[in-house]
PDB file of N, CA and C in Angstrom:
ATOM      1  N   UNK A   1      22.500  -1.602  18.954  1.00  0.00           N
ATOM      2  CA  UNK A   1      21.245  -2.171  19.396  1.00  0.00           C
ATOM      3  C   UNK A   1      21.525  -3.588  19.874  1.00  0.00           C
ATOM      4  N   UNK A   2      20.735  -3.795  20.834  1.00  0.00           N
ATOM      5  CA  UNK A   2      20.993  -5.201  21.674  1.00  0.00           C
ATOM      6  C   UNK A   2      19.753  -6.256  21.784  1.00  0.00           C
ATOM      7  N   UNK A   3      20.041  -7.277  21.949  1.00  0.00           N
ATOM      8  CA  UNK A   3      18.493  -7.878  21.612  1.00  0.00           C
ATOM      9  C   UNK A   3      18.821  -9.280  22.179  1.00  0.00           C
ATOM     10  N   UNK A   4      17.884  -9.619  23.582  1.00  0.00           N
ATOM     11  CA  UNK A   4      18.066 -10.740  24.075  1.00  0.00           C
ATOM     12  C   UNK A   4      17.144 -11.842  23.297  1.00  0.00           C
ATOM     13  N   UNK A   5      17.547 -13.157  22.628  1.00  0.00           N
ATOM     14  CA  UNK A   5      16.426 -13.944  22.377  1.00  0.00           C
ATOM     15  C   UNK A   5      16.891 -15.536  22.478  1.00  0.00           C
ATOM     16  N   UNK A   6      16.166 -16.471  21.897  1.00  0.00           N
ATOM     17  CA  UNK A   6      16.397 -17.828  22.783  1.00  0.00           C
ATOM     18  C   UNK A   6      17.538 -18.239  21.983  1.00  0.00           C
ATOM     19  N   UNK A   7      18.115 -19.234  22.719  1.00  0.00           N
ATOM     20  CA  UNK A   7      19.213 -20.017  21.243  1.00  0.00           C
ATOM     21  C   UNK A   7      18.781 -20.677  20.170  1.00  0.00           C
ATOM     22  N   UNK A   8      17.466 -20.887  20.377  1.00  0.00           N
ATOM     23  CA  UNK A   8      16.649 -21.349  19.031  1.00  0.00           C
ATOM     24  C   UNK A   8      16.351 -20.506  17.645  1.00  0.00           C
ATOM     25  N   UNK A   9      15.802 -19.131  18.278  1.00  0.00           N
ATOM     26  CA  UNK A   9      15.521 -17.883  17.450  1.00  0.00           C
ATOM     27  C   UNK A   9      16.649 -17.347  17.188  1.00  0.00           C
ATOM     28  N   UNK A  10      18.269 -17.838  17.364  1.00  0.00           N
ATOM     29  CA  UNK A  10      18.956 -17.050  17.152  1.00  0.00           C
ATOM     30  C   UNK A  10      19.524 -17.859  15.925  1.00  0.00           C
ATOM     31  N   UNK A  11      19.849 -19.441  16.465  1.00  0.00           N
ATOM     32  CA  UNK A  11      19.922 -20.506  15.223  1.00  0.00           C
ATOM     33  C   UNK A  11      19.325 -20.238  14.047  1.00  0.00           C
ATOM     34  N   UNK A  12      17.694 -19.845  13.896  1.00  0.00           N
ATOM     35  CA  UNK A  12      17.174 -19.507  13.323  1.00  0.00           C
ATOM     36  C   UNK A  12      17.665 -18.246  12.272  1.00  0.00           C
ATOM     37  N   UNK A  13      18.184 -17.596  12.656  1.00  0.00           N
ATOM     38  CA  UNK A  13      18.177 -16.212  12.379  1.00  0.00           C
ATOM     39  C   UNK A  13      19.853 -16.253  11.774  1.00  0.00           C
ATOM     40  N   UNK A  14      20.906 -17.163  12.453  1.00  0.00           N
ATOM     41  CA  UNK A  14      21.791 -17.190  12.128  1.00  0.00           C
ATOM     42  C   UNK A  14      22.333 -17.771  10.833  1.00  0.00           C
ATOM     43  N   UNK A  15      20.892 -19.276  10.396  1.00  0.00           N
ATOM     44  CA  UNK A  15      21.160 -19.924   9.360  1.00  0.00           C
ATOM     45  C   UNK A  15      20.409 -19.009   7.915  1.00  0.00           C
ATOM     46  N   UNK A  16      19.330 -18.778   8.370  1.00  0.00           N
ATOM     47  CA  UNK A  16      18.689 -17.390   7.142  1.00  0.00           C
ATOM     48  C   UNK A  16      20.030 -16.163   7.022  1.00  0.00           C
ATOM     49  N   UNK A  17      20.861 -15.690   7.779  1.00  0.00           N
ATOM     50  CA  UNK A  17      21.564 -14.860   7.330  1.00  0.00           C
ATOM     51  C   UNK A  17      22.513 -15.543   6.486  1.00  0.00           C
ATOM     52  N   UNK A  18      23.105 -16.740   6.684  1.00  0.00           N
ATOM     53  CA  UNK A  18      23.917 -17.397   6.405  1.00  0.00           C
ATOM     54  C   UNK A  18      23.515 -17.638   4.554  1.00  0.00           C
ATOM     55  N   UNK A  19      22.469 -18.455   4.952  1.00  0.00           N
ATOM     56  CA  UNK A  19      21.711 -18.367   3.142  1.00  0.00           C
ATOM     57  C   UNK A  19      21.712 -17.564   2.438  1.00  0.00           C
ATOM     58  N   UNK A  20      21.514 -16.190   3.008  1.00  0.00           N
ATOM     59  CA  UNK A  20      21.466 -14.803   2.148  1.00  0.00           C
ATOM     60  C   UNK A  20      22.682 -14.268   1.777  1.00  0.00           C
ATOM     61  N   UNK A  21      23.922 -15.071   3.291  1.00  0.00           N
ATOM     62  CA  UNK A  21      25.187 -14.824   2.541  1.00  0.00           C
ATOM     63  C   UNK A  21      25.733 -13.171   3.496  1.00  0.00           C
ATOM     64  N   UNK A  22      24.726 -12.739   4.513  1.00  0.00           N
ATOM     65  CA  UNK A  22      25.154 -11.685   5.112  1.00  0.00           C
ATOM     66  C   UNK A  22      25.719 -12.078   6.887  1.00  0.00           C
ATOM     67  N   UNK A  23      25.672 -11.165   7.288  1.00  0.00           N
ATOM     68  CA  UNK A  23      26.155 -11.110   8.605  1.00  0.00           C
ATOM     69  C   UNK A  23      25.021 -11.348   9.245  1.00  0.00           C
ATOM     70  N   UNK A  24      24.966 -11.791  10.684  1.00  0.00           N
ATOM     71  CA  UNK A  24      23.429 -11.660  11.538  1.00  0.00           C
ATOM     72  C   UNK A  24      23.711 -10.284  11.960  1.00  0.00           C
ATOM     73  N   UNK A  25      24.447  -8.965  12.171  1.00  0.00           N
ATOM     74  CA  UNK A  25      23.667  -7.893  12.437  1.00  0.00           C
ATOM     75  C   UNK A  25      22.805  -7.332  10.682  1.00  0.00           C
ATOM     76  N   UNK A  26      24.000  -7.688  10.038  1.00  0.00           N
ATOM     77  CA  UNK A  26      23.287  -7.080   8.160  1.00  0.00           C
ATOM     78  C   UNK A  26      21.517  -7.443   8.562  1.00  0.00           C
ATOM     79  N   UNK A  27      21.638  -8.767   8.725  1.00  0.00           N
ATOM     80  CA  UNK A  27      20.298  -9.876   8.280  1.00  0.00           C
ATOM     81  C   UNK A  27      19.287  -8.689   9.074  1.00  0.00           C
ATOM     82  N   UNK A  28      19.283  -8.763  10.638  1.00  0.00           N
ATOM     83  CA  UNK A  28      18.985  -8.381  11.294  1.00  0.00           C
ATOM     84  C   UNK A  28      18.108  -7.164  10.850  1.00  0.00           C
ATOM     85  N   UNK A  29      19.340  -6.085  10.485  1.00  0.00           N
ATOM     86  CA  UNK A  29      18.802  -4.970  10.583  1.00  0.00           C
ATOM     87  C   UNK A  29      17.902  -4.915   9.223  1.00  0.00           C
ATOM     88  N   UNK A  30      18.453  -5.676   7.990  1.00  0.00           N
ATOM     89  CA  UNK A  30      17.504  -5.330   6.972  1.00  0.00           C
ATOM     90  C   UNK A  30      16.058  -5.959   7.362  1.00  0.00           C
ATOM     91  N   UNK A  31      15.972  -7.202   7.792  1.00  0.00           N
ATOM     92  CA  UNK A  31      14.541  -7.795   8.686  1.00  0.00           C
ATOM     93  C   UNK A  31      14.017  -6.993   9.499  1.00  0.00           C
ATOM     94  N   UNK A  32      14.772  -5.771   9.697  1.00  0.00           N
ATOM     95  CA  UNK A  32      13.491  -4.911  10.973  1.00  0.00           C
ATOM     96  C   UNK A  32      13.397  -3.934   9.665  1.00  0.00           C
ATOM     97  N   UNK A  33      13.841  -3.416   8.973  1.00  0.00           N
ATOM     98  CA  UNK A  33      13.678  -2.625   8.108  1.00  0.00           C
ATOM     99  C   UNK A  33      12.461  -2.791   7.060  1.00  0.00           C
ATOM    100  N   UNK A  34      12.637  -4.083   6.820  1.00  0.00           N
ATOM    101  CA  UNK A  34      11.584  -5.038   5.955  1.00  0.00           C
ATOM    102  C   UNK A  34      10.313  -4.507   6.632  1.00  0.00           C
ATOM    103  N   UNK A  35       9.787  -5.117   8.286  1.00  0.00           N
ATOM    104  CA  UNK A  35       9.050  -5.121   9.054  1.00  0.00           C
ATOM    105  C   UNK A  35       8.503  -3.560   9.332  1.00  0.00           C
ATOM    106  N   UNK A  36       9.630  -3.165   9.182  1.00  0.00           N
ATOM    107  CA  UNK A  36       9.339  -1.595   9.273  1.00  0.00           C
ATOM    108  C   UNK A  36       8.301  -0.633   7.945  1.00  0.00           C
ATOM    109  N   UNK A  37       8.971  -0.929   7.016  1.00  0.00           N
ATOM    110  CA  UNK A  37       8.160  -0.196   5.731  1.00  0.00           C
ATOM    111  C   UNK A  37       7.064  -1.178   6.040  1.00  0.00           C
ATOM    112  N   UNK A  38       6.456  -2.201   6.153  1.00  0.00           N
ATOM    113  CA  UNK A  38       5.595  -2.941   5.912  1.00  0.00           C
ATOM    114  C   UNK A  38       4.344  -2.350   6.574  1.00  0.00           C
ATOM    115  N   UNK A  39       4.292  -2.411   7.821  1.00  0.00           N
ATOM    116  CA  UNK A  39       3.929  -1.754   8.926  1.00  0.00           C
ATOM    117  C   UNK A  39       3.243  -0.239   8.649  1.00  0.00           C
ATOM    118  N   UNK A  40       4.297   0.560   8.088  1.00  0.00           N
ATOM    119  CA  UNK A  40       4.050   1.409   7.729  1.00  0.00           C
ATOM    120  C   UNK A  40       3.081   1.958   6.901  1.00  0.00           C
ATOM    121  N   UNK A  41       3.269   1.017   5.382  1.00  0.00           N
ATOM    122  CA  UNK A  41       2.445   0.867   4.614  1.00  0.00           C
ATOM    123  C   UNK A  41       1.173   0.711   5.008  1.00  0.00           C
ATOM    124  N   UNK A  42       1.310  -0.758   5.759  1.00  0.00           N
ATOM    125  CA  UNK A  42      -0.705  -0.989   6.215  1.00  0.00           C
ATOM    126  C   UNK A  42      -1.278   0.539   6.952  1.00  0.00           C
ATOM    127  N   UNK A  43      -0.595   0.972   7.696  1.00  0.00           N
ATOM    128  CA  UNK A  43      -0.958   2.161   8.495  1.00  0.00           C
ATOM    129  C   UNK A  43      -1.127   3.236   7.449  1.00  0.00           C
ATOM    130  N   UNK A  44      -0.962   3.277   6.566  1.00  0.00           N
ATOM    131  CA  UNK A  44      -1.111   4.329   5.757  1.00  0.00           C
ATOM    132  C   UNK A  44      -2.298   4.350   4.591  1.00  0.00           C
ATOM    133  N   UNK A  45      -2.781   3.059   4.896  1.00  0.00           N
ATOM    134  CA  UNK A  45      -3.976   2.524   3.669  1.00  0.00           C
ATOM    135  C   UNK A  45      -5.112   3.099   4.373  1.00  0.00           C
ATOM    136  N   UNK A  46      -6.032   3.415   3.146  1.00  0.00           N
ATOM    137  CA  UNK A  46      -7.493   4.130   3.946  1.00  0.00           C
ATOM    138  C   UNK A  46      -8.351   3.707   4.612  1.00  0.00           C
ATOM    139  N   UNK A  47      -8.560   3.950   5.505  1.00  0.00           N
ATOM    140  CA  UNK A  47      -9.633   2.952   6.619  1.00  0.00           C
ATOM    141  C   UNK A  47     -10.660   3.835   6.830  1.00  0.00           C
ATOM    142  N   UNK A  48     -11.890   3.726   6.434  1.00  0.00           N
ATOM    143  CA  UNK A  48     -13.145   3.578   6.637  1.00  0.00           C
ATOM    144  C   UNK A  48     -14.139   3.229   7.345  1.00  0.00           C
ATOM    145  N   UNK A  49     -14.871   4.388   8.214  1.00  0.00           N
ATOM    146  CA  UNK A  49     -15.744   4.000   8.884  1.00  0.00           C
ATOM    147  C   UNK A  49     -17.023   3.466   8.380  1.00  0.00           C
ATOM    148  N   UNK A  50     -17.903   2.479   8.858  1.00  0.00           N
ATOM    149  CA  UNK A  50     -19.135   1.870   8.331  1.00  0.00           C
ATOM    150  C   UNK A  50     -19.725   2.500   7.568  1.00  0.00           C
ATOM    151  N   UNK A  51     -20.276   3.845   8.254  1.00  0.00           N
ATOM    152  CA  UNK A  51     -20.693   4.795   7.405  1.00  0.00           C
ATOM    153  C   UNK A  51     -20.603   5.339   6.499  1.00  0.00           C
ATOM    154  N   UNK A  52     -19.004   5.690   6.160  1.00  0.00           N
ATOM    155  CA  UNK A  52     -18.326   6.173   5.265  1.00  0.00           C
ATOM    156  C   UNK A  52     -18.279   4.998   3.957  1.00  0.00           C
ATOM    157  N   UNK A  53     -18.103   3.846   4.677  1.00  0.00           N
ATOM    158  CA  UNK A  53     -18.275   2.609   3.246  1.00  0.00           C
ATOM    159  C   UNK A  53     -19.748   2.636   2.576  1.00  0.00           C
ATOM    160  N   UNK A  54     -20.518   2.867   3.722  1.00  0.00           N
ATOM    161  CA  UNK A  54     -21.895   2.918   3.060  1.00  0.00           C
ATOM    162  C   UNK A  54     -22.042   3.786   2.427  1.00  0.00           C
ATOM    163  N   UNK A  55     -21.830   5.292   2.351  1.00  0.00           N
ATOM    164  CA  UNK A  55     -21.820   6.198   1.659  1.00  0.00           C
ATOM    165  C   UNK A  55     -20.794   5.835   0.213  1.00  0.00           C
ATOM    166  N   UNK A  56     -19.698   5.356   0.534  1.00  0.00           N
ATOM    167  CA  UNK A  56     -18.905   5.330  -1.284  1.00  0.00           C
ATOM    168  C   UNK A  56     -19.679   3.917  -1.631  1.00  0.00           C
ATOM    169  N   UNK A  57     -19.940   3.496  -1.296  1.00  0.00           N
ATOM    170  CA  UNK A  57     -20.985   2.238  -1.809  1.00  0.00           C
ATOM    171  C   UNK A  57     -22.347   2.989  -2.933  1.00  0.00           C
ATOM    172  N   UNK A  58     -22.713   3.721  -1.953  1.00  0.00           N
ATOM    173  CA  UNK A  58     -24.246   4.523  -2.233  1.00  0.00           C
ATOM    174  C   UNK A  58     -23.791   5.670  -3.655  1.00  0.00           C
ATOM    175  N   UNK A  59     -22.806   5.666  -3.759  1.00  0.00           N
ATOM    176  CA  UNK A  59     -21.873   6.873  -4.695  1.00  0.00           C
ATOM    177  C   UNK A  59     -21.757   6.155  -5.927  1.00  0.00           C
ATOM    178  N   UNK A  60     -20.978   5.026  -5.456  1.00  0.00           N
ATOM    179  CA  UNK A  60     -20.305   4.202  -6.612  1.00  0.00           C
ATOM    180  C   UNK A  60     -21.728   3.918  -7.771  1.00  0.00           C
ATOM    181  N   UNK A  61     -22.885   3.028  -6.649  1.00  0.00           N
ATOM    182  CA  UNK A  61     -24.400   2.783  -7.401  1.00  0.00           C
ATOM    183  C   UNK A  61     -24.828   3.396  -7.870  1.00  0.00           C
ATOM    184  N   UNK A  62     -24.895   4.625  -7.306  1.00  0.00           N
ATOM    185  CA  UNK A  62     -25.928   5.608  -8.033  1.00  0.00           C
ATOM    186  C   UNK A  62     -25.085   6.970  -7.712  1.00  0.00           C
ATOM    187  N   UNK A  63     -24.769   7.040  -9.197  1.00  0.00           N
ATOM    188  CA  UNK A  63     -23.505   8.463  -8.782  1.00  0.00           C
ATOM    189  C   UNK A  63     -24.655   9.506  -9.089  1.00  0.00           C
ATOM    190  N   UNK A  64     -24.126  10.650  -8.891  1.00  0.00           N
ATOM    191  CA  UNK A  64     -24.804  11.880  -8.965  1.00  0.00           C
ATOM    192  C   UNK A  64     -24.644  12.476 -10.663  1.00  0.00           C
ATOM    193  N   UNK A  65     -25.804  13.483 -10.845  1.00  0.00           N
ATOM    194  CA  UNK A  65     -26.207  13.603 -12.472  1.00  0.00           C
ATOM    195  C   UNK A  65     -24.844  14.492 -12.798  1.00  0.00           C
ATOM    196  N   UNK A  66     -24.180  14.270 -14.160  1.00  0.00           N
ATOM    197  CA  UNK A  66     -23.248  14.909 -14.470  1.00  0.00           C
ATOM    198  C   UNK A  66     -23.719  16.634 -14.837  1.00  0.00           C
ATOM    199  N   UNK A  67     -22.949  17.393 -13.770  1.00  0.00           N
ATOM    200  CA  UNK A  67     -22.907  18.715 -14.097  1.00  0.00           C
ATOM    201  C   UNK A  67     -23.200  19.547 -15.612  1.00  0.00           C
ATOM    202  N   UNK A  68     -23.446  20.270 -15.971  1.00  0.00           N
ATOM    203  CA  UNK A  68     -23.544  20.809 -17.331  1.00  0.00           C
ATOM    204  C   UNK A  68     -21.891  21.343 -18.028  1.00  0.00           C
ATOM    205  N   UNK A  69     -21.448  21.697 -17.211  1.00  0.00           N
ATOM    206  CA  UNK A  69     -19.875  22.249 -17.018  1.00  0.00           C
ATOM    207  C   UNK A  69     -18.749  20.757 -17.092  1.00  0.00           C
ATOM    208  N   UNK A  70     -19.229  19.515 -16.544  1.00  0.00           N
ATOM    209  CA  UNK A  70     -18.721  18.361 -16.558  1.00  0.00           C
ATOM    210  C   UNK A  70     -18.879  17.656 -18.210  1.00  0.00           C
ATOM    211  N   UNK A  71     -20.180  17.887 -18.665  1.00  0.00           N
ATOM    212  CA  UNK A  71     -20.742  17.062 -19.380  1.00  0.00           C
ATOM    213  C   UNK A  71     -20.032  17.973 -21.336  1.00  0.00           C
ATOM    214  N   UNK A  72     -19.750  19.689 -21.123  1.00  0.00           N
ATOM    215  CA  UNK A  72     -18.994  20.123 -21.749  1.00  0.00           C
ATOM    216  C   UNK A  72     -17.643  19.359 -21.790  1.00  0.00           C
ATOM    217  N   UNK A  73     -16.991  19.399 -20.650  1.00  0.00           N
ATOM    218  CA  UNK A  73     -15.407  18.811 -20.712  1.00  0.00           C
ATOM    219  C   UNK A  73     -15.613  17.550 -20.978  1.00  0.00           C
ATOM    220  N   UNK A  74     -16.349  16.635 -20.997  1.00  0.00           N
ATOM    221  CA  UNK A  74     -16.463  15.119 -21.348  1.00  0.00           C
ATOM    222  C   UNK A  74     -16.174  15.109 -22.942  1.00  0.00           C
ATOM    223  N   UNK A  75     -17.212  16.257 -23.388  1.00  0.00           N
ATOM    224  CA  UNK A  75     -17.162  15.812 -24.943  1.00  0.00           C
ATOM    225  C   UNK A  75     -16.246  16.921 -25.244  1.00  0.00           C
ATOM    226  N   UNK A  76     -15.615  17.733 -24.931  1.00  0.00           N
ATOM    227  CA  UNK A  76     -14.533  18.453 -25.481  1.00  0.00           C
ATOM    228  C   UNK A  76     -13.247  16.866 -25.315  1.00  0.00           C
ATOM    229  N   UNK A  77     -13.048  16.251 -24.104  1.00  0.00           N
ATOM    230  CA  UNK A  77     -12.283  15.589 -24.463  1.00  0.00           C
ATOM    231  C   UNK A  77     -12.105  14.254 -25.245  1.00  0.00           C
ATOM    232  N   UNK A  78     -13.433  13.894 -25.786  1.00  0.00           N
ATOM    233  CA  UNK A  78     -13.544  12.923 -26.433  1.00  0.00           C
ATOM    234  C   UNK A  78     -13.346  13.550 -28.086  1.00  0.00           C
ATOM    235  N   UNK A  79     -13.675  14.828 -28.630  1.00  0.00           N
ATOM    236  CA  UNK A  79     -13.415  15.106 -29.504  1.00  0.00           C
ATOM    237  C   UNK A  79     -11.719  15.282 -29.278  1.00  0.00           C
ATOM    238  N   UNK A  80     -10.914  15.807 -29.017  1.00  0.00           N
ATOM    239  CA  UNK A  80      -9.504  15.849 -28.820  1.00  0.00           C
ATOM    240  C   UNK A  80      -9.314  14.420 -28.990  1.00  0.00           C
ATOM    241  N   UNK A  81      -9.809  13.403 -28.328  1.00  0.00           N
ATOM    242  CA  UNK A  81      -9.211  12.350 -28.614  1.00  0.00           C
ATOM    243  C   UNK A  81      -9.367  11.673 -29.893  1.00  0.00           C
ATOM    244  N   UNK A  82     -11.005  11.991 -30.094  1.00  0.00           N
ATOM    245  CA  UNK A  82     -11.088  11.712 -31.593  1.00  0.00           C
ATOM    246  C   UNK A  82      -9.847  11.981 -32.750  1.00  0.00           C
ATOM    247  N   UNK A  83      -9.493  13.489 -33.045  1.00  0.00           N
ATOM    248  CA  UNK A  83      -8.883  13.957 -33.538  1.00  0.00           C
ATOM    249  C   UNK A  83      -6.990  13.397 -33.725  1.00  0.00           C
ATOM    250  N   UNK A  84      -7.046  12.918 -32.225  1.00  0.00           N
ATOM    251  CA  UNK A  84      -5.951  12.705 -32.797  1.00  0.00           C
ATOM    252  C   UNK A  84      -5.415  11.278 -33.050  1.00  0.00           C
ATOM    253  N   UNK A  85      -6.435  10.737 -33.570  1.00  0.00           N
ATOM    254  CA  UNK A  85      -6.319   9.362 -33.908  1.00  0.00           C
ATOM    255  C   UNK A  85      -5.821   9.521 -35.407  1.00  0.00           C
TER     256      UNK A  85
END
């Protein structure tokens, strides 16, 4: 890989590798690598349309009545936990 940039950004780039103690291609490539997962990450976080926030907003406030089938497994698992204290 080839990469034209100024003699300033390269100074730059040459004295940070230097600090870290690696090569400027090492530096290099782990800095796009860095940039890379990073990137990635944000792109992968949940994004939400207006609507959709308004709705888990409207959820979170006022959740819906616990099922009869829900409200069994609640206290089945609070007795289990009881128990094994």
């Amino acid at each position: 890989m080839e990469a034209r940039i100024s003699p300033n950004a390269l100074a730059v780039i040459r004295l940070a590798a230097q600090l870290q103690g690696r090569s400027v291609s090492d530096f290099m490539v782990v800095a796009a690598q860095e940039a890379a997962h990073k990137i990635i990450e944000e792109e992968q976080i949940i994004r939400l349309s207006l609507e959709d926030q308004q709705s888990f907003v409207e959820a979170l406030l006022a959740p819906p009545e616990i099922s009869p089938a829900m409200k069994r497994a609640k206290e089945a698992h609070t007795r289990l936990i009881r128990e094994s204290k």
